[in-house]
C-alpha atoms as a PDB file:
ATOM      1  CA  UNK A   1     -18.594  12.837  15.136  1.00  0.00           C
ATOM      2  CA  UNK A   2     -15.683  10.562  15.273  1.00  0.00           C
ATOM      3  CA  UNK A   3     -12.505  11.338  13.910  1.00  0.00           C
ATOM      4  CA  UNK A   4     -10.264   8.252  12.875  1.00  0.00           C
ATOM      5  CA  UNK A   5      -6.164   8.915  11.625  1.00  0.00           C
ATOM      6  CA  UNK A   6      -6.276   6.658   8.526  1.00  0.00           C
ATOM      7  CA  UNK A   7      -3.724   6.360   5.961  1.00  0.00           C
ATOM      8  CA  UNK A   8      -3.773   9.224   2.816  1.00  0.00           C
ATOM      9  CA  UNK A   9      -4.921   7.015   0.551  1.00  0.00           C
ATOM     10  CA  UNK A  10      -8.070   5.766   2.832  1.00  0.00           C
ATOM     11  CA  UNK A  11      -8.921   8.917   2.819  1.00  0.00           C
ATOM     12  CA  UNK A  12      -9.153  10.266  -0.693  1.00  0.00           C
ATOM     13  CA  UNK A  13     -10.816   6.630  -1.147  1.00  0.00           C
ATOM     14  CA  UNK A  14     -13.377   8.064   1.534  1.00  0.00           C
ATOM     15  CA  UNK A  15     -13.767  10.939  -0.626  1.00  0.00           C
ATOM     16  CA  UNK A  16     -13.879   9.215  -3.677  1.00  0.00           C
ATOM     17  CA  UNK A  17     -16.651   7.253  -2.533  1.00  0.00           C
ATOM     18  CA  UNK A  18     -18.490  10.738  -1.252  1.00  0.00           C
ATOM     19  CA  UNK A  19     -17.844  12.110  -4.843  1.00  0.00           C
ATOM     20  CA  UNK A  20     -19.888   9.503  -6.245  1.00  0.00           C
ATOM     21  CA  UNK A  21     -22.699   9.342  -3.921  1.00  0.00           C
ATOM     22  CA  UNK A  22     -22.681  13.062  -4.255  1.00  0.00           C
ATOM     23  CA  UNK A  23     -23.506  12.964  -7.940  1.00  0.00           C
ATOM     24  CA  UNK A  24     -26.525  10.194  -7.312  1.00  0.00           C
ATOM     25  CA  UNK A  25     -27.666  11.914  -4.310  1.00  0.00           C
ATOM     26  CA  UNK A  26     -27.034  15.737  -3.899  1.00  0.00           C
ATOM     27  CA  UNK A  27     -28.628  15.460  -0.224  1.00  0.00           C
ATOM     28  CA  UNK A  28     -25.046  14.213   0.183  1.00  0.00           C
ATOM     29  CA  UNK A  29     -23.483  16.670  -1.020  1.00  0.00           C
ATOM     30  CA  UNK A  30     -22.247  18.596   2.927  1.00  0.00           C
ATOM     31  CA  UNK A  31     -20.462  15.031   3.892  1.00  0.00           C
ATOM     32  CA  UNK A  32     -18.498  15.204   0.921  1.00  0.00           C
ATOM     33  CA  UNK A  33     -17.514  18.723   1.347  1.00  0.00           C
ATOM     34  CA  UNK A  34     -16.834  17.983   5.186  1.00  0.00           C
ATOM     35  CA  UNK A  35     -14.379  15.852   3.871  1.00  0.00           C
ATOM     36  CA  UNK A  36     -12.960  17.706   1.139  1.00  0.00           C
ATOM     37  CA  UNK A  37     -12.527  20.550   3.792  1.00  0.00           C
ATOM     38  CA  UNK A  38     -10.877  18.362   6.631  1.00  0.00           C
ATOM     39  CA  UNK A  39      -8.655  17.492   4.377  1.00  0.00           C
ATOM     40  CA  UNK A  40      -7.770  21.173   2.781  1.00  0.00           C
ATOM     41  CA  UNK A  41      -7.357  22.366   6.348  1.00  0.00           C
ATOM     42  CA  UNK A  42      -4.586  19.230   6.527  1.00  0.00           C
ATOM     43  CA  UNK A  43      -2.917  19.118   2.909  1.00  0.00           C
ATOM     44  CA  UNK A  44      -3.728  23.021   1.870  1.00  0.00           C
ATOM     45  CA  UNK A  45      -2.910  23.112  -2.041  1.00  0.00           C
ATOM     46  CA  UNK A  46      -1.875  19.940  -2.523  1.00  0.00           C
ATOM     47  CA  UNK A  47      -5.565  18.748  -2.118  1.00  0.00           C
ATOM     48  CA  UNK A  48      -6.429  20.635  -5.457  1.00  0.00           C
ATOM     49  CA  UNK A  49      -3.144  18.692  -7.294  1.00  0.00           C
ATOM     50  CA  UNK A  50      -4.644  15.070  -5.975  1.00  0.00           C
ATOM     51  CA  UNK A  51      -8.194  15.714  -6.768  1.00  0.00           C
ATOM     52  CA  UNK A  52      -6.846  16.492 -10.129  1.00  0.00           C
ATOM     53  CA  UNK A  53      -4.803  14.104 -10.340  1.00  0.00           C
ATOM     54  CA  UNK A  54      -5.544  11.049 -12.595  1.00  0.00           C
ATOM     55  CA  UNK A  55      -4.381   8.821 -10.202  1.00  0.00           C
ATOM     56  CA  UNK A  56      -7.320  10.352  -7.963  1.00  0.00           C
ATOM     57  CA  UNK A  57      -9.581  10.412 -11.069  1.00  0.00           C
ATOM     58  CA  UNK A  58      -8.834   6.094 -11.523  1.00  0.00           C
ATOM     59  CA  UNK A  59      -9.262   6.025  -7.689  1.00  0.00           C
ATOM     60  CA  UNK A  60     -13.365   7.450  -8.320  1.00  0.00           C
ATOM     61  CA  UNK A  61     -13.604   5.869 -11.911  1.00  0.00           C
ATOM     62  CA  UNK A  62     -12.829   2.527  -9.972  1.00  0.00           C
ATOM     63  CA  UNK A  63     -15.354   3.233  -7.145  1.00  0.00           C
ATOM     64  CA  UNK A  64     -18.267   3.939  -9.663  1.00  0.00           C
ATOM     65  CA  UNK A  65     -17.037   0.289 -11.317  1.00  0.00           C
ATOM     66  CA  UNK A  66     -17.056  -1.301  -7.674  1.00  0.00           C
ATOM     67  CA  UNK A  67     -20.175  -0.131  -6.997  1.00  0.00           C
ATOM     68  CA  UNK A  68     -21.796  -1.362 -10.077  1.00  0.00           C
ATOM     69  CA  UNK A  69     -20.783  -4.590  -9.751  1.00  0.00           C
ATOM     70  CA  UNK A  70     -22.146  -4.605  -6.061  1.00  0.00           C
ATOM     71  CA  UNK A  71     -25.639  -4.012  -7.617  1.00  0.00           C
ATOM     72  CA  UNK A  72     -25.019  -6.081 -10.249  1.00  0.00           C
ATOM     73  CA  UNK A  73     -23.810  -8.876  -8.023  1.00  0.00           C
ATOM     74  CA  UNK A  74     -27.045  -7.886  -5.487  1.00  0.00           C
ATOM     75  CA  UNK A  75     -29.374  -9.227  -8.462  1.00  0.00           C
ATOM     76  CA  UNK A  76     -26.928 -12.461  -9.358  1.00  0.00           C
ATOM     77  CA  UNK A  77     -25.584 -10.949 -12.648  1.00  0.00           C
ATOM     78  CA  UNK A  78     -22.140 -11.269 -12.126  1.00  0.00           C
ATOM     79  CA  UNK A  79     -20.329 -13.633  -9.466  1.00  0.00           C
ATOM     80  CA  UNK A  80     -18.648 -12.631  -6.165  1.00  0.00           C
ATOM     81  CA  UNK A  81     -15.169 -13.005  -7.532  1.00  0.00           C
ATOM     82  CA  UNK A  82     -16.075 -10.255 -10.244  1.00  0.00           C
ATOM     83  CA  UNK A  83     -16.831  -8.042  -7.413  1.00  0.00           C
ATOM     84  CA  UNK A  84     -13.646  -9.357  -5.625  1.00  0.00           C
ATOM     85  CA  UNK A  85     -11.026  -8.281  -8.723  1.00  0.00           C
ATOM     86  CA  UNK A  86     -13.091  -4.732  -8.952  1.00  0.00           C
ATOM     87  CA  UNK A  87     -12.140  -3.966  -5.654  1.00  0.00           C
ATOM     88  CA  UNK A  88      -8.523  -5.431  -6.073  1.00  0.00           C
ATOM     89  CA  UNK A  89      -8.211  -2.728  -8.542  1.00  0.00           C
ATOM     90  CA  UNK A  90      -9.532  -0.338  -6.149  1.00  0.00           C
ATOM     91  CA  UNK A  91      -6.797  -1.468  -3.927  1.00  0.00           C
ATOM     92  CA  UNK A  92      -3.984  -0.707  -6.087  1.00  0.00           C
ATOM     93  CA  UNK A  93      -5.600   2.163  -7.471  1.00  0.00           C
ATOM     94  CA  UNK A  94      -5.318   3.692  -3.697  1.00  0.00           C
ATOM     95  CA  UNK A  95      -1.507   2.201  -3.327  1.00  0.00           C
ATOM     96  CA  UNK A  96      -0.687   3.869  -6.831  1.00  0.00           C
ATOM     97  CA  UNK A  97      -2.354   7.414  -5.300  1.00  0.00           C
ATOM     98  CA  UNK A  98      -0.401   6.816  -1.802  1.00  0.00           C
ATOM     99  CA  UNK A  99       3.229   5.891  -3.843  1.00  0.00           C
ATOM    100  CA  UNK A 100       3.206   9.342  -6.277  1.00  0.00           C
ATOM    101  CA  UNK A 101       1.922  11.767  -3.313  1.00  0.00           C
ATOM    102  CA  UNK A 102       2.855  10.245  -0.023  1.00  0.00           C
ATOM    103  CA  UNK A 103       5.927   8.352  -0.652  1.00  0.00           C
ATOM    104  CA  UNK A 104       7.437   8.241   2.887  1.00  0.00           C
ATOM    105  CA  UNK A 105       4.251   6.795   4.101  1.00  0.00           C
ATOM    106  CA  UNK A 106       2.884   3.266   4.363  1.00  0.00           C
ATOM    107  CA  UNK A 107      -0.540   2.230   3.818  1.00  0.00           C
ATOM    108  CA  UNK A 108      -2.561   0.450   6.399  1.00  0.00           C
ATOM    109  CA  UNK A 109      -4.450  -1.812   4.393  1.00  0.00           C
ATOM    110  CA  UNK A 110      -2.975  -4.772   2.911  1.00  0.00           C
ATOM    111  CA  UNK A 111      -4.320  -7.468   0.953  1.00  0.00           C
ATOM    112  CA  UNK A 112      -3.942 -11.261   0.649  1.00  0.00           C
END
């Protein structure tokens, strides 16, 4: 296994993205709790406050939209730039988690 040192909010993205493939698939269900744990073992308590957090809750209600609209766009039902502004949200959805619990840090992605 590879371990990568990503920005806070690329990482509750990551888990974001595990949350919802957990709940389609529960054979996924250790890699999200992998995650949730490497990241307890990190942030102790204040995991629990993020994960409840609605910024955190946008962050996975954005996900499910993106991927939607990846399977929607798969079958030609709505156009690439669809796809493109769902995952613009998902952008500032992760800047707005980064801002209220990681202040002093920058994020590493940044979009055009």
């Amino acid at each position: 296994m590879i371990n990568l040192s990503v920005d806070e909010a690329y990482a509750f993205d990551y888990l974001a993205i595990l949350e919802i493939k957990r709940d389609l698939n529960p054979e996924t269900q250790n890699a999200w709790v992998l995650c949730r744990n490497l990241l307890k073992d990190q942030l102790g308590s204040l995991l629990d406050s993020i994960i409840l957090s609605v910024e955190y809750q946008e962050l996975v209600s954005i996900n499910k939209d993106v991927f939607e609209a990846v399977d929607l766009a798969r079958y030609g039902q709505i156009s690439a730039k669809e796809v493109d502004n769902k995952n613009m949200q998902r952008y500032y959805a992760k800047k707005t988690l980064q801002e209220k619990f990681f202040p002093t840090q920058k994020l590493t992605e940044y979009k055009t």
